[in-house]
Protein backbone atom coordinates (compact mmCIF):
# COMPACT_ATOMS: atom_id res chain seq x y z
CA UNK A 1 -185.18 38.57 21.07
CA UNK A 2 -181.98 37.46 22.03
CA UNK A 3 -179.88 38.18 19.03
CA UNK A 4 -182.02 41.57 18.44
CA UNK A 5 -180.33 42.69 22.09
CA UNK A 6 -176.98 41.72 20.77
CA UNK A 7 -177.40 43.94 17.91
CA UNK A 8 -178.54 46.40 19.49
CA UNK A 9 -175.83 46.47 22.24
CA UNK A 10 -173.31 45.86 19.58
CA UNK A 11 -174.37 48.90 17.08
CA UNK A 12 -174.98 51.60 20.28
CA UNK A 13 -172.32 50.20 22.47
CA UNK A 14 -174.90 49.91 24.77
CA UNK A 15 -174.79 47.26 27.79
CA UNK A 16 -178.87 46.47 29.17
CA UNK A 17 -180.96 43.70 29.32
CA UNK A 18 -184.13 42.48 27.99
CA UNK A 19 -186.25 43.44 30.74
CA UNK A 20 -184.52 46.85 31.33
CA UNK A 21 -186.21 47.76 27.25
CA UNK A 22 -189.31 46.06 27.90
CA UNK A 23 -189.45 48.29 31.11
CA UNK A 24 -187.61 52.03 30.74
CA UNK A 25 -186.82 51.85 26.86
CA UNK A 26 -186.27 55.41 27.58
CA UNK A 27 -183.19 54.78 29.60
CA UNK A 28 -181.64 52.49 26.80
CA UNK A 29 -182.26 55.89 24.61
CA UNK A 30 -180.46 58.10 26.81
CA UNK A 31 -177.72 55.34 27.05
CA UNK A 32 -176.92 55.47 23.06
CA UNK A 33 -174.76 58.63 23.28
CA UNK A 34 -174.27 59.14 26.77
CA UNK A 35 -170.67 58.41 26.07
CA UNK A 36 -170.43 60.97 23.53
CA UNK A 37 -172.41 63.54 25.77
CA UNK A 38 -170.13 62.94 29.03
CA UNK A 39 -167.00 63.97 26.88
CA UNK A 40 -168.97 66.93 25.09
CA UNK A 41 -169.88 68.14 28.81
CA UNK A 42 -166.23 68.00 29.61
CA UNK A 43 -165.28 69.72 26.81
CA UNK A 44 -167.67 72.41 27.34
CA UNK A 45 -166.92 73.21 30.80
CA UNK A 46 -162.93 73.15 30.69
CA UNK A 47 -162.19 73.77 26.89
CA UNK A 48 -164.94 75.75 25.42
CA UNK A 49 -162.84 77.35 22.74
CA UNK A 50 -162.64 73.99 21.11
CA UNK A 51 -166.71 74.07 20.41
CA UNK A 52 -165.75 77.01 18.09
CA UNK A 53 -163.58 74.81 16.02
CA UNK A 54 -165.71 73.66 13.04
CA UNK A 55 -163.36 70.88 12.17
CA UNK A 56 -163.44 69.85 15.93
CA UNK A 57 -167.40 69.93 16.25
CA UNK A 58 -167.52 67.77 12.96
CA UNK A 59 -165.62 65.19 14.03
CA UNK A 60 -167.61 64.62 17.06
CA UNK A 61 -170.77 64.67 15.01
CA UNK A 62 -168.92 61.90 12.51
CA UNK A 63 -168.74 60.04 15.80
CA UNK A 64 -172.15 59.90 16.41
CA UNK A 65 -173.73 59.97 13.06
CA UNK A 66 -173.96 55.97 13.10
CA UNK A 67 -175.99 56.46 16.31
CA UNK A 68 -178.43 58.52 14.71
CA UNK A 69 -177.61 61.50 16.26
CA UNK A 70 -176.11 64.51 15.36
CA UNK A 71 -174.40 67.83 17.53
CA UNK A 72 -176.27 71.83 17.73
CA UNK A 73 -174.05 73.96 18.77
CA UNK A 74 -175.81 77.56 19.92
CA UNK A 75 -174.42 81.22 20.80
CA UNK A 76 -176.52 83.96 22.03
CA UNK A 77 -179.54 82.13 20.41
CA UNK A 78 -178.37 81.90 17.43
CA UNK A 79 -177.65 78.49 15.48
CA UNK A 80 -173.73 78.33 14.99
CA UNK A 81 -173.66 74.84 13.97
CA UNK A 82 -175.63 71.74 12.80
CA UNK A 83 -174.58 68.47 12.31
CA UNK A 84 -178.02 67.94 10.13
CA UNK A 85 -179.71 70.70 9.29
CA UNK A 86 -182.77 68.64 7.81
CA UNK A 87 -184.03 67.28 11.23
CA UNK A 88 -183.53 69.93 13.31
CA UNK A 89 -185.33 72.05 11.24
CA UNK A 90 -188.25 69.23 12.24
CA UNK A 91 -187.03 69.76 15.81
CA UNK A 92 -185.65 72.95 16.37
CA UNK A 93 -188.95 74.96 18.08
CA UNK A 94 -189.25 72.65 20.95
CA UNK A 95 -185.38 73.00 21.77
CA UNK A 96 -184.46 74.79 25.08
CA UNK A 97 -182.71 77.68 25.58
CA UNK A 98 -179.91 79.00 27.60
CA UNK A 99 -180.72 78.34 31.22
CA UNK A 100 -184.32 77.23 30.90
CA UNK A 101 -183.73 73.80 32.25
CA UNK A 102 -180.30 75.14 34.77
CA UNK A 103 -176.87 74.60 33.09
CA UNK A 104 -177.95 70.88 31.58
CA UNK A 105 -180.04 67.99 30.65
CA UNK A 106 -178.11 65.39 30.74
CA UNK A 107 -180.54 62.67 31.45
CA UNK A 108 -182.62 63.86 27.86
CA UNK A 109 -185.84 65.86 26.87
CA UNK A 110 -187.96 62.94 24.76
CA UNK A 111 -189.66 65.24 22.18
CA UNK A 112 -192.69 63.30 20.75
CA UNK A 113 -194.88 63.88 17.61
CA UNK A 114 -194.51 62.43 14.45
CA UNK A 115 -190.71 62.41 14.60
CA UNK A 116 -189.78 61.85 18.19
CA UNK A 117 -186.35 62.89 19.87
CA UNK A 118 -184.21 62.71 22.29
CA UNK A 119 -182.43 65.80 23.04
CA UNK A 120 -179.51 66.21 25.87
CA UNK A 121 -177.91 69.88 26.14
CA UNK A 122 -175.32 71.61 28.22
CA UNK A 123 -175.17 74.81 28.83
CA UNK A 124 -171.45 77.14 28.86
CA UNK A 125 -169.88 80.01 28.37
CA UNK A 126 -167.66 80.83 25.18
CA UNK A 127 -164.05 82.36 25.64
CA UNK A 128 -165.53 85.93 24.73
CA UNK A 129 -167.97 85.55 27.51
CA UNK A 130 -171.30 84.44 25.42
CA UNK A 131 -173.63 82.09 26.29
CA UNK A 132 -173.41 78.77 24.52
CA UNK A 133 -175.75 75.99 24.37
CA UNK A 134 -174.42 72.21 22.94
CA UNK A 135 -177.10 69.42 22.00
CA UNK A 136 -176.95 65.77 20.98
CA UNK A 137 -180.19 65.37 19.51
CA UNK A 138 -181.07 61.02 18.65
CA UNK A 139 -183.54 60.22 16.01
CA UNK A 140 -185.90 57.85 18.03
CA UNK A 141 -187.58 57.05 14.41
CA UNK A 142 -185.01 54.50 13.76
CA UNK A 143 -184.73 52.58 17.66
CA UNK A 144 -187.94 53.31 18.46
CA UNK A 145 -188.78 50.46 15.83
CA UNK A 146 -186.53 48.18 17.05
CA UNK A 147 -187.46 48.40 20.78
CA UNK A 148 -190.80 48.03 19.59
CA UNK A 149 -190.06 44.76 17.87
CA UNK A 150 -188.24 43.64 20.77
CA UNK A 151 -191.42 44.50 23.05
CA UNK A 152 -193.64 42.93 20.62
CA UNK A 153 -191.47 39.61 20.32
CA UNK A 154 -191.26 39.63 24.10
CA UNK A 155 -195.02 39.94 24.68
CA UNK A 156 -195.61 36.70 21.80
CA UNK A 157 -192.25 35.02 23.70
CA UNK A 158 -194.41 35.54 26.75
CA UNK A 159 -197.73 34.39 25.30
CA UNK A 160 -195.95 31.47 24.08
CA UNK A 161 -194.35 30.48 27.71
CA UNK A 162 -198.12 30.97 29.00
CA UNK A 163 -199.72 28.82 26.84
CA UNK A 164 -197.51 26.05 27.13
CA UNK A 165 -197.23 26.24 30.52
CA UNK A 166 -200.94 26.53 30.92
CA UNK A 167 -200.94 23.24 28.51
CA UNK A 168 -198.62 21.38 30.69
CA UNK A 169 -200.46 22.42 33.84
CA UNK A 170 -203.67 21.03 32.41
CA UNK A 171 -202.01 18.09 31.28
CA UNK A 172 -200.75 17.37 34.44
CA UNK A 173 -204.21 18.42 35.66
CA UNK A 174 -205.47 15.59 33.65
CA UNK A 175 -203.21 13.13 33.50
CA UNK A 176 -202.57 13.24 37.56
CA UNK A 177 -206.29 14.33 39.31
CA UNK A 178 -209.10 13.96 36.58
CA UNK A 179 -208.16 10.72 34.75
CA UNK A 180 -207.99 8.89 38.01
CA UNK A 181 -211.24 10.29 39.49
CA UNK A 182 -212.84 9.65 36.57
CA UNK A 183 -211.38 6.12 36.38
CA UNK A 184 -212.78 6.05 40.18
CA UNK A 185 -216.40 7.63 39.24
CA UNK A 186 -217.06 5.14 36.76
CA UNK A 187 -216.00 2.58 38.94
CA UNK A 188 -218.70 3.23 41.73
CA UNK A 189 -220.98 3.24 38.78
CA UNK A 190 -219.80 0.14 37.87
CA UNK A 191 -220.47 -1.27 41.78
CA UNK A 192 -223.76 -0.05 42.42
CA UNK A 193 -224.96 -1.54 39.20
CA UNK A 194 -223.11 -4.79 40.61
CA UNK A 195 -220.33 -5.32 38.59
CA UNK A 196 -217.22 -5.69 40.87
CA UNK A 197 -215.11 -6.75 37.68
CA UNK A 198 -214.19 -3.03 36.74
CA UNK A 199 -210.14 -2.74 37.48
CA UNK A 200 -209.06 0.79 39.18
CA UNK A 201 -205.91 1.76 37.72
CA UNK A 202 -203.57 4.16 38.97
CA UNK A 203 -201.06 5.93 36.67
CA UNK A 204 -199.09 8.13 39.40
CA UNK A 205 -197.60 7.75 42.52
CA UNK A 206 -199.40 10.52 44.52
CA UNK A 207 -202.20 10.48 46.73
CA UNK A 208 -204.62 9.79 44.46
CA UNK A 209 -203.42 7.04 42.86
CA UNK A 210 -202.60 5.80 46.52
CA UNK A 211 -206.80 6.39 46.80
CA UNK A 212 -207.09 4.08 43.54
CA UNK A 213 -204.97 1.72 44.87
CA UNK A 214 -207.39 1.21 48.26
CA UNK A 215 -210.41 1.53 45.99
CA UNK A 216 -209.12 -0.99 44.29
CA UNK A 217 -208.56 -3.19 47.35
CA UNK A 218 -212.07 -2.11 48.79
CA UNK A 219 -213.51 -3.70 45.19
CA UNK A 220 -211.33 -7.11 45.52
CA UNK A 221 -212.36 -7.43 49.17
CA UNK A 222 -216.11 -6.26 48.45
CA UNK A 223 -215.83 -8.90 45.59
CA UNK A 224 -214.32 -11.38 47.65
CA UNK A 225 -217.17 -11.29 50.16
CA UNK A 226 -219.88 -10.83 47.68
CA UNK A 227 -218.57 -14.22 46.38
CA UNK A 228 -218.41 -16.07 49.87
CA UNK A 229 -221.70 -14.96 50.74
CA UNK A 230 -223.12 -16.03 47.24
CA UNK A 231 -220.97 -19.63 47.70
CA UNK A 232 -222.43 -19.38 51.20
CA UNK A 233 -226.03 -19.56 49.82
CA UNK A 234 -225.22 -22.19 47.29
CA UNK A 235 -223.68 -24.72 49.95
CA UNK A 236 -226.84 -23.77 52.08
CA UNK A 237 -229.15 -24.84 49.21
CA UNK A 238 -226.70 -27.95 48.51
CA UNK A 239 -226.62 -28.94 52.31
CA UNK A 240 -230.61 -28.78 52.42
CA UNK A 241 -231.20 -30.32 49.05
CA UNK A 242 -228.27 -33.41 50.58
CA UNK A 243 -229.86 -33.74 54.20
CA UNK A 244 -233.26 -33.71 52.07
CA UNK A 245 -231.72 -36.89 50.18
CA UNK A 246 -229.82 -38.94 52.70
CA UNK A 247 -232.71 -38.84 55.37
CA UNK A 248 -235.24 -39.92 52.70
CA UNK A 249 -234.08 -43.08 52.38
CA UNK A 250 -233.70 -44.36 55.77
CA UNK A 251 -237.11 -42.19 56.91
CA UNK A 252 -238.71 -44.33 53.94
CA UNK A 253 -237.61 -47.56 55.52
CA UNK A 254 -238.84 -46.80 58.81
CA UNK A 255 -241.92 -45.65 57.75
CA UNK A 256 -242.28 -48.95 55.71
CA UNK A 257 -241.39 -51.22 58.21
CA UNK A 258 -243.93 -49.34 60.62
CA UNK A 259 -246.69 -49.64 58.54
CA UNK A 260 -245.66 -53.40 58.23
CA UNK A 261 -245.68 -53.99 62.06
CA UNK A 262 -249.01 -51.88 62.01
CA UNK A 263 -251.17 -53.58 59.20
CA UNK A 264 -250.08 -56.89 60.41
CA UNK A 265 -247.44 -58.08 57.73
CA UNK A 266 -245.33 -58.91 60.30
CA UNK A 267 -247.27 -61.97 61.50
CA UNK A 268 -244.12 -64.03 63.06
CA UNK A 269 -242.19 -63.17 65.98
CA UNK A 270 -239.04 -63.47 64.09
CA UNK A 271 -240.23 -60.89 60.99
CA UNK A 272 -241.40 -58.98 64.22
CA UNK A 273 -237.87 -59.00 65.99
CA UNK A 274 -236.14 -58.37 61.83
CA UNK A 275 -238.56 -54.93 61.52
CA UNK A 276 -237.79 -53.77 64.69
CA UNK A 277 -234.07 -54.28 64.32
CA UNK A 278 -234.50 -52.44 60.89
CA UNK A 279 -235.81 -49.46 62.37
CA UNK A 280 -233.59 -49.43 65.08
CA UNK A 281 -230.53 -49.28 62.05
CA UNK A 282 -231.73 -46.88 59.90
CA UNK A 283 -233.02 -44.52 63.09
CA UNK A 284 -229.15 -45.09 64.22
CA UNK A 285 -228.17 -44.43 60.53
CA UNK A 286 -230.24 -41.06 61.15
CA UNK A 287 -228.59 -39.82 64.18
CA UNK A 288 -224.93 -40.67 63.29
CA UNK A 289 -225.88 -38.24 60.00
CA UNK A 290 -227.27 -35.91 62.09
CA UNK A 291 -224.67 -35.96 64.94
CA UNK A 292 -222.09 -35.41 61.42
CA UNK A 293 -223.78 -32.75 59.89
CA UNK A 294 -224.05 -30.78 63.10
CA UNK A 295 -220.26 -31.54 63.04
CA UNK A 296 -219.72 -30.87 60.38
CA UNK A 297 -221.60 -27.34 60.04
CA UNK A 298 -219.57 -26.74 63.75
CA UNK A 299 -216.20 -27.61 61.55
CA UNK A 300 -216.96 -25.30 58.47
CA UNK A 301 -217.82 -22.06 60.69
CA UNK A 302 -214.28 -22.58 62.75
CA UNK A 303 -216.27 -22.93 65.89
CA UNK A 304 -214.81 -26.46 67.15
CA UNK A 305 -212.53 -25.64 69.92
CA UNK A 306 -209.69 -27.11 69.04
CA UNK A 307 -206.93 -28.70 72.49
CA UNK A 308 -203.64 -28.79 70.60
CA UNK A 309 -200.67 -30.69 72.65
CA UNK A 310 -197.86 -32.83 72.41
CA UNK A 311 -198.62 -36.46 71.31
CA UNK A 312 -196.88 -39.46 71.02
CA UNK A 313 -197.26 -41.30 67.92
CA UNK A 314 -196.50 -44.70 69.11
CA UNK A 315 -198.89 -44.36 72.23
CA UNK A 316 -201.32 -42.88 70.79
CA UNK A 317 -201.75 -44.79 67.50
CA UNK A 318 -201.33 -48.25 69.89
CA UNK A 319 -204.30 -46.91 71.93
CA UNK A 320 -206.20 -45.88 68.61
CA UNK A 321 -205.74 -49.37 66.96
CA UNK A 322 -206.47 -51.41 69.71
CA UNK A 323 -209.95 -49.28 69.81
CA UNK A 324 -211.06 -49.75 66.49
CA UNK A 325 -209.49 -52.98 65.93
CA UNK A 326 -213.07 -54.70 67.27
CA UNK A 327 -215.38 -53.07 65.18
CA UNK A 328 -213.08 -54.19 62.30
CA UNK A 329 -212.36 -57.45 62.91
CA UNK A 330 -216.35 -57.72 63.11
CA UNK A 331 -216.38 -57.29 59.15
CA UNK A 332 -213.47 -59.47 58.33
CA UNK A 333 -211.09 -56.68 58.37
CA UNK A 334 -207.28 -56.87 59.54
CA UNK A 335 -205.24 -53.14 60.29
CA UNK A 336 -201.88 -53.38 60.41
CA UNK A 337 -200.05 -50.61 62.31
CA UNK A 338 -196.17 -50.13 60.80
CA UNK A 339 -194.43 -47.15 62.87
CA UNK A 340 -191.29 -46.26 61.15
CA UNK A 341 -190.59 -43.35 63.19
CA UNK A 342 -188.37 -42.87 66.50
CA UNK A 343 -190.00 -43.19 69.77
CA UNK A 344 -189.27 -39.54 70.88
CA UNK A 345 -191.18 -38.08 67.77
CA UNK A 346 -194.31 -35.79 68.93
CA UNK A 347 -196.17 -34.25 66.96
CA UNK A 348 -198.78 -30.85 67.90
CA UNK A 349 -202.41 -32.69 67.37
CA UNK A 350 -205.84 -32.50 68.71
CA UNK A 351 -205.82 -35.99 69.92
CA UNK A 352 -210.07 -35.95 70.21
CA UNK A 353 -209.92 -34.44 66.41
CA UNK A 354 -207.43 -36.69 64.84
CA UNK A 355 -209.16 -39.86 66.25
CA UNK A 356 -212.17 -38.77 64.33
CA UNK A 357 -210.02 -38.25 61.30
CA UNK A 358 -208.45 -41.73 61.58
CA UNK A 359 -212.02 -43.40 62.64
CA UNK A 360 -213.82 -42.03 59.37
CA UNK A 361 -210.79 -42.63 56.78
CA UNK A 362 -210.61 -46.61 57.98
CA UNK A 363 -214.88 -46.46 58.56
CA UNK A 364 -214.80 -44.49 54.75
CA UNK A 365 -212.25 -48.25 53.41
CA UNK A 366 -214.45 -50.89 55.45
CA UNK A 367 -217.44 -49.64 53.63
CA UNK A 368 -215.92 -50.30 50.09
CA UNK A 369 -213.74 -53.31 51.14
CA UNK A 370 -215.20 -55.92 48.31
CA UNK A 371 -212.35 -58.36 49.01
CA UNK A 372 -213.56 -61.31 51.45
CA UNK A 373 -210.82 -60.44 53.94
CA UNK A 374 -210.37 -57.36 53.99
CA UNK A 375 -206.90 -55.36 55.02
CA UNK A 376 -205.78 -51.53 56.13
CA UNK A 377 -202.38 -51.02 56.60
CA UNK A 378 -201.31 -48.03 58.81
CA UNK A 379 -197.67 -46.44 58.04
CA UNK A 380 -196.17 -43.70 59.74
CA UNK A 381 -192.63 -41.87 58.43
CA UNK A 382 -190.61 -39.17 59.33
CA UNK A 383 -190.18 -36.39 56.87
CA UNK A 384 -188.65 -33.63 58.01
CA UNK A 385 -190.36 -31.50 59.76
CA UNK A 386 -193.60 -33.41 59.37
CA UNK A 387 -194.20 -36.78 60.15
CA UNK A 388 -196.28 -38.43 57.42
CA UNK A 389 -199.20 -40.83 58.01
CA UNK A 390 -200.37 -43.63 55.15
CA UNK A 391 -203.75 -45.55 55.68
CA UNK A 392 -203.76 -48.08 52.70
CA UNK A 393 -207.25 -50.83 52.36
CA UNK A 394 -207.27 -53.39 49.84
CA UNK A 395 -210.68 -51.92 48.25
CA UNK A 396 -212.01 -51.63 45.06
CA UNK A 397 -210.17 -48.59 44.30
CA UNK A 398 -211.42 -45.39 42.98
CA UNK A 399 -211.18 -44.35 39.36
CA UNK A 400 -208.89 -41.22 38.21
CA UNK A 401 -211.76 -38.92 37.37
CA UNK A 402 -213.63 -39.02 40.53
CA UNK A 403 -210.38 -39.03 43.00
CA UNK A 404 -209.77 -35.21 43.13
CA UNK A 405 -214.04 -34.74 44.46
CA UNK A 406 -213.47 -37.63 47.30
CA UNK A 407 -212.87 -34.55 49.67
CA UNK A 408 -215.74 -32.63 49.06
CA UNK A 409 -218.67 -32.86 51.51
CA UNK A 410 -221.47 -35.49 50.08
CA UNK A 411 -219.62 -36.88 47.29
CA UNK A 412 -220.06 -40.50 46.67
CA UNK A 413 -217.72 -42.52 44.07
CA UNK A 414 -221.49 -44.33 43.31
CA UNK A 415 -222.73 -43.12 40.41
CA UNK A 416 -226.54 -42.87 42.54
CA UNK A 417 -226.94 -41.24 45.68
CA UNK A 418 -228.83 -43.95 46.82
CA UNK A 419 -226.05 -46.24 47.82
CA UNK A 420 -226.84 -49.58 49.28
CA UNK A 421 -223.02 -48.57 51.55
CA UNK A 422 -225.09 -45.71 53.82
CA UNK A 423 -223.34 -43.19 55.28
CA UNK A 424 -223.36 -39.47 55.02
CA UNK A 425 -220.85 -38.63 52.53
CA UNK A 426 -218.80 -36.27 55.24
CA UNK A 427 -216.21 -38.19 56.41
CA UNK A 428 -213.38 -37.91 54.41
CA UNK A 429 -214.90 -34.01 54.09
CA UNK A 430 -214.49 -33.49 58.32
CA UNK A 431 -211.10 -35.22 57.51
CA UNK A 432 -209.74 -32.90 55.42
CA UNK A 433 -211.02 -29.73 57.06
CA UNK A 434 -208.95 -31.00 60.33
CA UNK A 435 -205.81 -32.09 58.82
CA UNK A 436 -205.61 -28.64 57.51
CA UNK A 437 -206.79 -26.63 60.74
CA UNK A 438 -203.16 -28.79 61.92
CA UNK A 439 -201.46 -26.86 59.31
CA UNK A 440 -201.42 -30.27 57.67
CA UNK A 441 -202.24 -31.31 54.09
CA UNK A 442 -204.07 -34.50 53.00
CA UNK A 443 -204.67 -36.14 49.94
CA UNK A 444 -205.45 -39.57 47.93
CA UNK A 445 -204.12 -42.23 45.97
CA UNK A 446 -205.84 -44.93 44.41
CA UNK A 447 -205.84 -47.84 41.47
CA UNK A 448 -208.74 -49.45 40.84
CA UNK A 449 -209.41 -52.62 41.47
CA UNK A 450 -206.36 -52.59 44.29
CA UNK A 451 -207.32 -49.84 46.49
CA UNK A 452 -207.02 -46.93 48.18
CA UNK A 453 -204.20 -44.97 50.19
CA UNK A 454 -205.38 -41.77 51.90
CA UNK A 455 -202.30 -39.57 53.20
CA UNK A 456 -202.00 -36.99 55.66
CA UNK A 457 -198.96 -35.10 57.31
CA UNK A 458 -198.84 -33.47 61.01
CA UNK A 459 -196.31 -31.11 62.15
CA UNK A 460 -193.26 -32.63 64.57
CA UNK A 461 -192.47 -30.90 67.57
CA UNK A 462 -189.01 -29.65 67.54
């Protein structure tokens, strides 16, 4: 379209847009010879003895011939002149006359039919006082074309424009509103038929992909939940199927021994006295699993109220040792307390909570002590911001495979749950779960054969 203008503006000496032929292509007609025209009218009105001059006349039409147009020159209605005699015989009944249309048409008469024209005239008066018309008539059959191939290009041009815009639009559409809704529609399908594993993606940085992206955390923290509650219901089973377990054995004893004191087996005072101090253990056995489970379950659902203060490590762990010192010493057990760490060091403890913690790791090493004197060494460092404790026992050691489980509620290094060493199989479990409501950590080290060191860290007080 572009270089068709150019031509066009370059062969007419013409200066208009594109829009100006797609919208008044009868103004770009007028425009081809309204130079010639303006001098013509000039001419007419101050030197009308020169549009008697053939040669004169002639040259003017020469001008214009490349235009497609060519000069009628009238006088008293009679055709004086004609620049081409051929098309205005083609033209010639629908010209005007002298003073039909005033003294001029200078903006053009567009004479349609089969051979359209554009005709401007001025009306004069020759020297000798007759009436004289001039005409620049334009052959439309030859621009007419071209405008029309200019309108037609413009309309595909704009058809074109449309199309791809309307593609880009519905790309964008696409790519931007529908993709992600129906990456979002399949993923509710995907949750109510209960699979949380479907990833929403988001491709944009709008608000919709901002709705994928909370979808998408709605699924993780639907899934997330889903999966506690379902780990909920498994530890409920395990804790049942446990309790079931550990309070068979000792329920079994006392219901043995009962039956023995009933039926009479017990015929001496001294098998009398050994029943009833059997019962009396495994009922104690009972409650102390009891009294940890209930604990324990207290622990797990963060409902212990926990009384955290300043403590001093050197009173505190002198009070703690002397304490359990007795019920060690009963089984042949020495604890050794080595405090490496200044006497102004505090750390932020529960001090009721950490004495259980210490009670059940050295009650967890006195129970596997198979040594005939048994020893737990107690070593406290300074590490920074922490202060690290060590409780070492002399033990028989626990093997590589089974150390990372010794945390885990229930879990015995016996290969039977019916261990002859009791207990419930929570301690080191409660342990762990306190160290790290402390913000501490707590972990285990162990050959066997040697023993075991179990080491936790507490937070200093700055």
């Amino acid at each position: 379209i572009g270089r068709q203008m150019d031509s066009i503006k370059e062969a007419y000496d013409i200066e208009s847009g594109t829009i100006e032929v797609l919208t008044n292509p009868i103004q770009i007609f007028n425009r081809v010879t309204r130079g010639v025209y303006n001098d013509i009218k000039l001419i007419a009105l101050r030197s009308p003895e020169k549009l008697e001059d053939m040669e004169y006349i002639k040259e003017l039409n020469t001008e214009i011939k490349n235009k497609y147009s060519f000069i009628t020159v009238k006088k008293n209605g009679e055709y004086i002149y004609s620049g081409d005699e051929e098309k205005l015989s083609k033209v010639s009944n629908s010209l005007p006359d002298f003073g039909v249309y005033g003294s001029n048409v200078d903006g053009g008469i567009y004479i349609g039919g089969k051979n359209p024209f554009l005709v401007k005239s001025q009306d004069f008066y020759f020297s000798d006082g007759g009436e004289g018309t001039i005409l620049v008539i334009t052959d439309l059959n030859v621009l007419v074309p071209q405008v029309k191939s200019i309108v037609i290009q413009a309309i595909i041009s704009f058809l074109i424009i449309l199309s791809l815009t309307a593609f880009v639009l519905i790309l964008w559409i696409y790519r931007s509103i529908l993709r992600p809704l129906n990456v979002l529609r399949i993923a509710t399908n995907q949750i109510r038929e209960g699979d949380l594993d479907y990833k929403v993606v988001s491709y944009s940085e709008d608000e919709i992909a901002e709705l994928c992206n909370d979808f998408e955390k709605m699924r993780i923290r639907l899934k997330n939940l889903i999966e506690a509650q379902l780990k909920y219901e498994e530890d409920i089973k395990e804790l049942i199927s446990n309790i079931s377990h550990d309070l068979k054995t000792p329920l079994t004893a006392i219901k043995g021994y009962a039956e023995g004191l009933s039926d009479g087996v017990a015929d001496t005072k001294e098998k009398q006295e050994k029943y009833l101090r059997t019962i009396s253990a495994k009922a104690n056995d009972m409650s102390v699993l009891v009294d940890e489970l209930s604990y324990y379950a207290k622990i797990d659902s963060d409902t212990v109220p926990y009384s955290f203060k300043g403590i001093s490590l050197h009173e505190y762990f002198n009070d703690c040792i002397e304490d359990l010192k007795l019920d060690t010493e009963i089984k042949n057990t020495e604890i050794i307390l080595n405090n490496y760490v200044d006497s102004s060091v505090y750390v932020v403890a529960d001090a009721e909570q950490l004495k259980r913690v210490i009670h059940n790791i050295i009650a967890n090493s006195v129970k596997y002590l198979d040594k005939e004197k048994g020893l737990i060494q107690i070593r406290i460092g300074d590490i920074g911001e922490y202060v690290q404790l060590e409780i070492e026992d002399n033990g028989s050691g626990i093997g590589k495979d089974e150390l990372p489980f010794i945390f885990e509620r229930f879990y015995r290094a016996d290969a039977s749950r019916n261990s002859k060493k009791g207990g419930s199989g929570l301690g080191l479990a409660i342990a762990k779960k306190v160290i790290e409501d402390h913000s501490g950590q707590i972990w285990a080290e162990s050959e066997p054969g040697k023993g075991t060191t179990i080491i936790f860290t507490l937070k200093k007080i700055k």
